[in-house]
PDB file of N, CA and C in Angstrom:
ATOM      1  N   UNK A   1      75.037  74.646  83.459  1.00  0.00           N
ATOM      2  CA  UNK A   1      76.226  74.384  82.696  1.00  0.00           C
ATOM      3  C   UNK A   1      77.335  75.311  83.188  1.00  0.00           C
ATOM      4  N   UNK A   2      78.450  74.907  83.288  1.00  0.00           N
ATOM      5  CA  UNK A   2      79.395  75.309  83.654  1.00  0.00           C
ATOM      6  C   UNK A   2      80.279  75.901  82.729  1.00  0.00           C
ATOM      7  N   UNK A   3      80.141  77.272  82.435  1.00  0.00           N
ATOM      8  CA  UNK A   3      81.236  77.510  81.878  1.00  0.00           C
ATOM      9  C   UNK A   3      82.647  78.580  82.090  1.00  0.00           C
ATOM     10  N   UNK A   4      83.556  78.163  81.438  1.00  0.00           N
ATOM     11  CA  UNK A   4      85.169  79.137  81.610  1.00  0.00           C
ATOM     12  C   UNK A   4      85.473  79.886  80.614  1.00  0.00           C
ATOM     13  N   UNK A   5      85.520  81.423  81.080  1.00  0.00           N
ATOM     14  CA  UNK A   5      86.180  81.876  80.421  1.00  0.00           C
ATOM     15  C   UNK A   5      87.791  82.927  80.842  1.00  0.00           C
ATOM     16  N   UNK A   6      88.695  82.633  79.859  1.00  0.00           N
ATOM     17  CA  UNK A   6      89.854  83.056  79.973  1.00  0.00           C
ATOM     18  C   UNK A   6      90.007  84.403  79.515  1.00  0.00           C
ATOM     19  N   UNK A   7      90.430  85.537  79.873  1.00  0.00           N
ATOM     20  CA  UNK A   7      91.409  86.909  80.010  1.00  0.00           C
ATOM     21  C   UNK A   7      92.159  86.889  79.729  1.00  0.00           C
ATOM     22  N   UNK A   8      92.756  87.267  78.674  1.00  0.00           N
ATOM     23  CA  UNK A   8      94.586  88.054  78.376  1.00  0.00           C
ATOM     24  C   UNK A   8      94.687  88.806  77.909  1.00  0.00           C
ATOM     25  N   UNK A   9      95.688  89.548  78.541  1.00  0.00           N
ATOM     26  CA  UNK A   9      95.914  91.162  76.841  1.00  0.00           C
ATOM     27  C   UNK A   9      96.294  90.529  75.716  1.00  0.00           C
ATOM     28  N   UNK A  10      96.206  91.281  75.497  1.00  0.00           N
ATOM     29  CA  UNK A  10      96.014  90.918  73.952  1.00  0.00           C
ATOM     30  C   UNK A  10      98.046  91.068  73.742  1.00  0.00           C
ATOM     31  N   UNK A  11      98.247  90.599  72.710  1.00  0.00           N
ATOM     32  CA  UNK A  11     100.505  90.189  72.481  1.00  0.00           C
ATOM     33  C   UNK A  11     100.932  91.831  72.436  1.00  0.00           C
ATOM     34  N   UNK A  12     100.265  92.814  71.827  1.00  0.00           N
ATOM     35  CA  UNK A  12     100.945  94.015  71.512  1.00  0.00           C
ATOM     36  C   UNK A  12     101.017  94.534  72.944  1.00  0.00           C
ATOM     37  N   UNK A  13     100.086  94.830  73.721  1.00  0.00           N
ATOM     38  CA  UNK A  13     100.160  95.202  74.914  1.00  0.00           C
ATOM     39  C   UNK A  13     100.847  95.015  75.835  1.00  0.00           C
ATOM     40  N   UNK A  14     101.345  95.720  76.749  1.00  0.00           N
ATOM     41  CA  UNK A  14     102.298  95.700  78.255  1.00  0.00           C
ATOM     42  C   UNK A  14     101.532  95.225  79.167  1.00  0.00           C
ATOM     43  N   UNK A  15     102.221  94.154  79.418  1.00  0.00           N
ATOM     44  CA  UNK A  15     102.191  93.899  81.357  1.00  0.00           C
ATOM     45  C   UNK A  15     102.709  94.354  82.159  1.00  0.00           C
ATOM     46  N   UNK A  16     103.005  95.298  82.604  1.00  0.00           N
ATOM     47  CA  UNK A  16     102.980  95.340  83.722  1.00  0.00           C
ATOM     48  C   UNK A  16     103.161  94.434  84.946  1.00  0.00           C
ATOM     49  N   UNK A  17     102.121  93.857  84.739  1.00  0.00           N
ATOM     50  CA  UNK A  17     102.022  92.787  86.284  1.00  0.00           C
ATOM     51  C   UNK A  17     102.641  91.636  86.296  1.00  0.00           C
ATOM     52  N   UNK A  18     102.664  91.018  85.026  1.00  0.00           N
ATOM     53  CA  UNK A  18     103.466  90.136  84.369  1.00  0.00           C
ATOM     54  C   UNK A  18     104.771  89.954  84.333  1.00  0.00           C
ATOM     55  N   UNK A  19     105.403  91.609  84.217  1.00  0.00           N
ATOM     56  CA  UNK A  19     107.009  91.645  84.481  1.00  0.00           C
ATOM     57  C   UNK A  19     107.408  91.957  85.540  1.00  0.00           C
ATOM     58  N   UNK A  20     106.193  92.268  86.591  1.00  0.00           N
ATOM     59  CA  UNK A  20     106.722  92.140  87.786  1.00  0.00           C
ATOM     60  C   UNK A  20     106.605  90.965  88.696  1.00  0.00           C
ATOM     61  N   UNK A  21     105.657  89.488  87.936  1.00  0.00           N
ATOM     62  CA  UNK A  21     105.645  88.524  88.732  1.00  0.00           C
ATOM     63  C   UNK A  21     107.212  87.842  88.122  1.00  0.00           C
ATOM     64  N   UNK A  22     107.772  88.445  86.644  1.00  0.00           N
ATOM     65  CA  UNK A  22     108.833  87.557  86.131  1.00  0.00           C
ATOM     66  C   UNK A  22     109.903  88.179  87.430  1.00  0.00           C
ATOM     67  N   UNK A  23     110.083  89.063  87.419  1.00  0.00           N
ATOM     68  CA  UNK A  23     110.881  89.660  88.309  1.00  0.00           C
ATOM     69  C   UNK A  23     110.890  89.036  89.882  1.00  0.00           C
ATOM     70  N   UNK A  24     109.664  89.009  89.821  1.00  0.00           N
ATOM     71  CA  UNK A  24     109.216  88.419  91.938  1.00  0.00           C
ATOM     72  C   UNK A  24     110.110  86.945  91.444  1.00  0.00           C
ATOM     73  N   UNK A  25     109.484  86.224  90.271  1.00  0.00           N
ATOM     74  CA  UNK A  25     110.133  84.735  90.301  1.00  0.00           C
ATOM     75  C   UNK A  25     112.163  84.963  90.125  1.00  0.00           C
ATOM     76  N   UNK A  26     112.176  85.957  89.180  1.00  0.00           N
ATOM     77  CA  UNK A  26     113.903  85.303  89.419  1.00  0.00           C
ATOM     78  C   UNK A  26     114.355  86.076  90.551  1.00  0.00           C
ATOM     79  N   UNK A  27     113.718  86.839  91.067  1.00  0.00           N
ATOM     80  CA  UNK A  27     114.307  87.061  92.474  1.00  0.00           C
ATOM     81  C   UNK A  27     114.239  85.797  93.583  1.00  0.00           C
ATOM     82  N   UNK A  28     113.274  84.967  93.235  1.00  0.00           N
ATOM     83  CA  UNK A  28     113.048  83.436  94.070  1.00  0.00           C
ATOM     84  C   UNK A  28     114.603  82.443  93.656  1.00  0.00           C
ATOM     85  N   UNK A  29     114.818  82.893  92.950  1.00  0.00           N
ATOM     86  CA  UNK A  29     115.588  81.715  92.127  1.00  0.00           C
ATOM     87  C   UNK A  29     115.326  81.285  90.929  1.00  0.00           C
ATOM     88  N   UNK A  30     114.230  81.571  90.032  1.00  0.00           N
ATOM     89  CA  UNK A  30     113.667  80.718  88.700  1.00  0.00           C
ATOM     90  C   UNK A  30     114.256  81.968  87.751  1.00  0.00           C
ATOM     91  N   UNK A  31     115.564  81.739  87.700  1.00  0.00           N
ATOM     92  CA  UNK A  31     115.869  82.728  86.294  1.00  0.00           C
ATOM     93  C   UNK A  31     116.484  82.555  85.268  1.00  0.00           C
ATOM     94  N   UNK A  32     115.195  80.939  84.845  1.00  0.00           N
ATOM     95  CA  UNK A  32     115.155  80.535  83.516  1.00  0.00           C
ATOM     96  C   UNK A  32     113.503  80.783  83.141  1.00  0.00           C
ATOM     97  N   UNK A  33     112.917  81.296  83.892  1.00  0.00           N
ATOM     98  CA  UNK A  33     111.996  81.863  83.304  1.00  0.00           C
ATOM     99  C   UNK A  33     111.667  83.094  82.144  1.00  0.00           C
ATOM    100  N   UNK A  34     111.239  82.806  81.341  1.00  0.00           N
ATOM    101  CA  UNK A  34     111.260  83.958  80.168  1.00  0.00           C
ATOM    102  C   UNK A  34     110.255  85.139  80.091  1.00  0.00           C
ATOM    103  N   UNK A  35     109.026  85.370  79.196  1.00  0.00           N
ATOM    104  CA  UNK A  35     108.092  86.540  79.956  1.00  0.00           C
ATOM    105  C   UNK A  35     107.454  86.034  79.958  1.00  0.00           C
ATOM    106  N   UNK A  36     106.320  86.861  80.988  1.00  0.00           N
ATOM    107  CA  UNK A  36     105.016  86.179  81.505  1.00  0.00           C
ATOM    108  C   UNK A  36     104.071  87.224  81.352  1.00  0.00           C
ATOM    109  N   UNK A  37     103.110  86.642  81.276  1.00  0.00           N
ATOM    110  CA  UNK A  37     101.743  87.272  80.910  1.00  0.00           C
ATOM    111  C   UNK A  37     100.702  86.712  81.814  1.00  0.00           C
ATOM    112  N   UNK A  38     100.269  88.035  82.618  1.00  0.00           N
ATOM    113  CA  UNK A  38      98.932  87.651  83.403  1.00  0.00           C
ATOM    114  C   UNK A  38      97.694  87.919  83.170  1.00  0.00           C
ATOM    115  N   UNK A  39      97.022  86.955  83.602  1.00  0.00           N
ATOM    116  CA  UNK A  39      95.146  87.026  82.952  1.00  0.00           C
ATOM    117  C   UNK A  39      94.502  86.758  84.040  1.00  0.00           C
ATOM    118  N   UNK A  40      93.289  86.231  83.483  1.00  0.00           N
ATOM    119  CA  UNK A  40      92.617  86.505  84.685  1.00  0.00           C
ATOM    120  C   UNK A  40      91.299  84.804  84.033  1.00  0.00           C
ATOM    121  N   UNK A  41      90.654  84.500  85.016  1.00  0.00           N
ATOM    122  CA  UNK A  41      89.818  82.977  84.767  1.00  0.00           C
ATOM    123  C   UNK A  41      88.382  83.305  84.788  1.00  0.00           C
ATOM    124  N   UNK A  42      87.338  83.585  84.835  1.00  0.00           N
ATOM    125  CA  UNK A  42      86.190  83.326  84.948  1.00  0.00           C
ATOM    126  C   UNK A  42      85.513  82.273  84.723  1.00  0.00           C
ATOM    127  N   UNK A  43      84.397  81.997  86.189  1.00  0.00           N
ATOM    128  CA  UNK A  43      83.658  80.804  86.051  1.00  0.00           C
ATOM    129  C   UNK A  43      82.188  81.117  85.916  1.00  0.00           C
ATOM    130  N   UNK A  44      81.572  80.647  85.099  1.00  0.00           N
ATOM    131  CA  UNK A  44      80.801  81.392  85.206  1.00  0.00           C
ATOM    132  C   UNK A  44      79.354  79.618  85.344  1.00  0.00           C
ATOM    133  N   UNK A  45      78.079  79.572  86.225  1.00  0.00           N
ATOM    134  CA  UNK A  45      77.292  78.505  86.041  1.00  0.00           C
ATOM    135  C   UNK A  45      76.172  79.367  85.325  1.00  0.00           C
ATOM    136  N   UNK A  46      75.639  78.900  84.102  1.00  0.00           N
ATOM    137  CA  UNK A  46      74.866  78.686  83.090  1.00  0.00           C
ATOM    138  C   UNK A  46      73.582  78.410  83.630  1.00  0.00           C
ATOM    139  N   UNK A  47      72.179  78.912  83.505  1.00  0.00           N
ATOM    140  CA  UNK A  47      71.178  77.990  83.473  1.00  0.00           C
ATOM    141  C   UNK A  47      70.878  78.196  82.328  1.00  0.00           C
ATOM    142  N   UNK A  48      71.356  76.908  81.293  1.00  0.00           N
ATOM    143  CA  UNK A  48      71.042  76.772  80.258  1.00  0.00           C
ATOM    144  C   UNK A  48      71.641  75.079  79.729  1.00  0.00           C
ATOM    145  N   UNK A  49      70.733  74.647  78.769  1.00  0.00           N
ATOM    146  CA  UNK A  49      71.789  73.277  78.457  1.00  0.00           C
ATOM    147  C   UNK A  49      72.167  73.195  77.410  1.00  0.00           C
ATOM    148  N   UNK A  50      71.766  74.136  76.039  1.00  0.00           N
ATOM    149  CA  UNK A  50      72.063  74.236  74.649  1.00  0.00           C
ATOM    150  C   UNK A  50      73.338  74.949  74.724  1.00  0.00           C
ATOM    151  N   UNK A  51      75.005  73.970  74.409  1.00  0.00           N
ATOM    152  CA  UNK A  51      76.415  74.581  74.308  1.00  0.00           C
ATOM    153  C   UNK A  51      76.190  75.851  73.611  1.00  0.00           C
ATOM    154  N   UNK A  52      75.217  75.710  72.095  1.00  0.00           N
ATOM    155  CA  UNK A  52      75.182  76.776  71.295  1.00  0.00           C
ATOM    156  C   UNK A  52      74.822  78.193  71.684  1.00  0.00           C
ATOM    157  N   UNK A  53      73.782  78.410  72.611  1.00  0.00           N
ATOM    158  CA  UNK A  53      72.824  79.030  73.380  1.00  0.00           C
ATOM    159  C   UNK A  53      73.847  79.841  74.109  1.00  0.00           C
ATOM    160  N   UNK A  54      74.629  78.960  75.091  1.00  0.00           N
ATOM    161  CA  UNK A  54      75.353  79.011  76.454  1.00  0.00           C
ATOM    162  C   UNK A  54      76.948  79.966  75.662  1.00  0.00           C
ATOM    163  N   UNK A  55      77.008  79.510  74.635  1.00  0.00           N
ATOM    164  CA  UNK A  55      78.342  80.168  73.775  1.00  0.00           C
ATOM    165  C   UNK A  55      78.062  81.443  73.067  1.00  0.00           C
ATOM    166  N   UNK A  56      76.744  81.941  72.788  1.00  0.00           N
ATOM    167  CA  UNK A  56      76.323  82.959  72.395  1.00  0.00           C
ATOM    168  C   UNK A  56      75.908  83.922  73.498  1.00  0.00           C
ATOM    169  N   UNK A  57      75.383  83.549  74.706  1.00  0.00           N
ATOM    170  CA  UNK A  57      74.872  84.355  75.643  1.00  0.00           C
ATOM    171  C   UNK A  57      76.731  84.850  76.476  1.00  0.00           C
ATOM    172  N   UNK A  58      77.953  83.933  76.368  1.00  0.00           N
ATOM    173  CA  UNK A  58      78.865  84.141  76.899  1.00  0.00           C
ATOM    174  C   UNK A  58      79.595  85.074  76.224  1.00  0.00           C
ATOM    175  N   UNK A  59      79.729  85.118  74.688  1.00  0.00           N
ATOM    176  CA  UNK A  59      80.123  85.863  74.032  1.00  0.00           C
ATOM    177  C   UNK A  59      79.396  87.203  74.021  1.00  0.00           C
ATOM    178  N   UNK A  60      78.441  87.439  74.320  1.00  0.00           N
ATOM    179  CA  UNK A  60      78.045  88.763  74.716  1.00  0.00           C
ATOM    180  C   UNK A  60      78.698  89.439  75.839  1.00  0.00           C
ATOM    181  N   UNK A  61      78.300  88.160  77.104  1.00  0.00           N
ATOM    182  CA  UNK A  61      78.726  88.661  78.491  1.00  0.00           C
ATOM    183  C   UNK A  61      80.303  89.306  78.215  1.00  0.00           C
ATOM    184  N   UNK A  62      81.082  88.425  77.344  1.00  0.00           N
ATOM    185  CA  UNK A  62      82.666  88.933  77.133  1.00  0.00           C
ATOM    186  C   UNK A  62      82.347  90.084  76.641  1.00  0.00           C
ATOM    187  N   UNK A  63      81.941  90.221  75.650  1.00  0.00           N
ATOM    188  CA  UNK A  63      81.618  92.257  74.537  1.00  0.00           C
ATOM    189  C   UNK A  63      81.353  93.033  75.560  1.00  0.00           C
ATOM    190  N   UNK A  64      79.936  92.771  76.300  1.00  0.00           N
ATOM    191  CA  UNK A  64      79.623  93.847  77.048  1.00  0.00           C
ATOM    192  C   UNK A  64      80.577  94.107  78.387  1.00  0.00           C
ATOM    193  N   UNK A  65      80.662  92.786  78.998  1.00  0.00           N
ATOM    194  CA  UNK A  65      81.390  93.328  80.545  1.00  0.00           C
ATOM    195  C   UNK A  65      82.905  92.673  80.797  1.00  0.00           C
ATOM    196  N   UNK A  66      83.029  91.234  80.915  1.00  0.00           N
ATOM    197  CA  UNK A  66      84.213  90.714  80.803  1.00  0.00           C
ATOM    198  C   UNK A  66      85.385  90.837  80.524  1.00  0.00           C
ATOM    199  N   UNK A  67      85.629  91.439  79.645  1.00  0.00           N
ATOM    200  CA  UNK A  67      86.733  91.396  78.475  1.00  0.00           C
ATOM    201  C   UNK A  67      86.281  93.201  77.976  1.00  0.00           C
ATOM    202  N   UNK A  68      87.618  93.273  78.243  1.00  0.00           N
ATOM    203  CA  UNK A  68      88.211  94.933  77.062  1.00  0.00           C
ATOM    204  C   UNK A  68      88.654  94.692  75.569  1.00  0.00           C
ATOM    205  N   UNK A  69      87.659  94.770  74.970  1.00  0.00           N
ATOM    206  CA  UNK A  69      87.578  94.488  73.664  1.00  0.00           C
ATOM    207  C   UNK A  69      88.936  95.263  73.192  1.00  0.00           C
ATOM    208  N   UNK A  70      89.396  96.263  73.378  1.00  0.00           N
ATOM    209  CA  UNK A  70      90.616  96.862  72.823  1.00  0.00           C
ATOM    210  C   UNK A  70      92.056  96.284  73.314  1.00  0.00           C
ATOM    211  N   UNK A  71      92.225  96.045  74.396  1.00  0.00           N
ATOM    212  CA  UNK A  71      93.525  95.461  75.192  1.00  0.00           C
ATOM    213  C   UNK A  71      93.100  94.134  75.421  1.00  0.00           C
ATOM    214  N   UNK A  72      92.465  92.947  75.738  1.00  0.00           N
ATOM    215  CA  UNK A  72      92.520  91.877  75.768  1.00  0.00           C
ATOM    216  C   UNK A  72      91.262  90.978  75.057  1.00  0.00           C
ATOM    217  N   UNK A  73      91.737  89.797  74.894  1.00  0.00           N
ATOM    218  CA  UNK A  73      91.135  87.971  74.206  1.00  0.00           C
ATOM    219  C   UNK A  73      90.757  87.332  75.101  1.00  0.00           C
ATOM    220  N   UNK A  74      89.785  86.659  74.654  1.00  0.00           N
ATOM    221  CA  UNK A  74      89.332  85.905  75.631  1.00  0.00           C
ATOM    222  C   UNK A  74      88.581  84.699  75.271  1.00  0.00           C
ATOM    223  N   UNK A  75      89.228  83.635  75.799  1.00  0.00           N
ATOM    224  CA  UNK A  75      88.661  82.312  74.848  1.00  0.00           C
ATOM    225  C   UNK A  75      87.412  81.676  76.260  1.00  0.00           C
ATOM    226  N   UNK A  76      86.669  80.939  75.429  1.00  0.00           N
ATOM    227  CA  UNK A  76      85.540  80.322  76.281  1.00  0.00           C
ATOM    228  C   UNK A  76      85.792  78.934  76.403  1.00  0.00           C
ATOM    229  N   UNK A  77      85.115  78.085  76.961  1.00  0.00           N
ATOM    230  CA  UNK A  77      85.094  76.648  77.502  1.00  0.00           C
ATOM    231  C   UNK A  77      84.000  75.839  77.677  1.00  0.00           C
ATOM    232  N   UNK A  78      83.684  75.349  77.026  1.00  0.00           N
ATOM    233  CA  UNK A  78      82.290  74.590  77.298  1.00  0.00           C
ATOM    234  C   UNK A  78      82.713  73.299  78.091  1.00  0.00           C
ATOM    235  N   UNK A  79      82.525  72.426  78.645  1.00  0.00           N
ATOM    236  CA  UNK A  79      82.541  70.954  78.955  1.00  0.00           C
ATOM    237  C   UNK A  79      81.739  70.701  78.164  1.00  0.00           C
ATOM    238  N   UNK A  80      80.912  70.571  77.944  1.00  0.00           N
ATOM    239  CA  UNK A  80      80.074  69.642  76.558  1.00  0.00           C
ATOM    240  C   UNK A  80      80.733  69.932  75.891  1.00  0.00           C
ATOM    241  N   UNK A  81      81.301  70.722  75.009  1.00  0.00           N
ATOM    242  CA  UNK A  81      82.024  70.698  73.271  1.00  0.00           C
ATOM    243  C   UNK A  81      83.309  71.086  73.424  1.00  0.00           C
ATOM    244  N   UNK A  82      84.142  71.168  74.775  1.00  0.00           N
ATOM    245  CA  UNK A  82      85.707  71.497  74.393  1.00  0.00           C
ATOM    246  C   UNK A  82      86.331  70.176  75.289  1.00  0.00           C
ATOM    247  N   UNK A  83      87.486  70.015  74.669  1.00  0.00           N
ATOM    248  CA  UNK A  83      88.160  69.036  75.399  1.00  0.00           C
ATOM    249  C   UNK A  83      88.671  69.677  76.738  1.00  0.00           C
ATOM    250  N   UNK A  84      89.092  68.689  78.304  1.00  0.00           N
ATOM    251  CA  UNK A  84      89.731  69.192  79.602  1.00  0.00           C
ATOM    252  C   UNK A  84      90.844  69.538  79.416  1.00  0.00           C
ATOM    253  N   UNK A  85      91.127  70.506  80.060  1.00  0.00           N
ATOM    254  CA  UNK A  85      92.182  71.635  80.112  1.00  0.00           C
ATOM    255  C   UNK A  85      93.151  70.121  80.779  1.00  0.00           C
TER     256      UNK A  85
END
């Protein structure tokens, strides 16, 4: 099973990297762009076929390693139980 999970700081927190890709873009020309916030994607393949199973073993992987529980969120993705991005 295939699953995604998404990275972001969390709204209170600074980017950094974020205001410097807003910056890289209106230096391109795009300066109707407003702020940006960068994250990060994880893919992760499952050997498992229970969504429930596969959503509990991911939500760990986020606590323990993935995800900085203090500065960033991080939402998951099943293909069996979430609709396509």
């Amino acid at each position: 099973m295939k699953v995604r999970v998404d990275v972001r700081l969390r709204a209170a927190v600074l980017d950094p990297q974020g205001a410097a890709i807003r910056q890289a873009l209106t230096d391109l020309g795009f300066d109707r762009v407003g702020e940006v916030r960068q994250g990060k994607v994880i893919e992760l393949e499952l050997d498992e076929t229970d969504p429930a199973q596969a959503r509990t073993t991911v939500e760990e992987m986020c606590r323990r390693l993935l995800a900085n529980p203090v500065i960033e969120d991080y939402a998951i993705t099943l293909p069996s139980t979430d609709p396509p991005h």
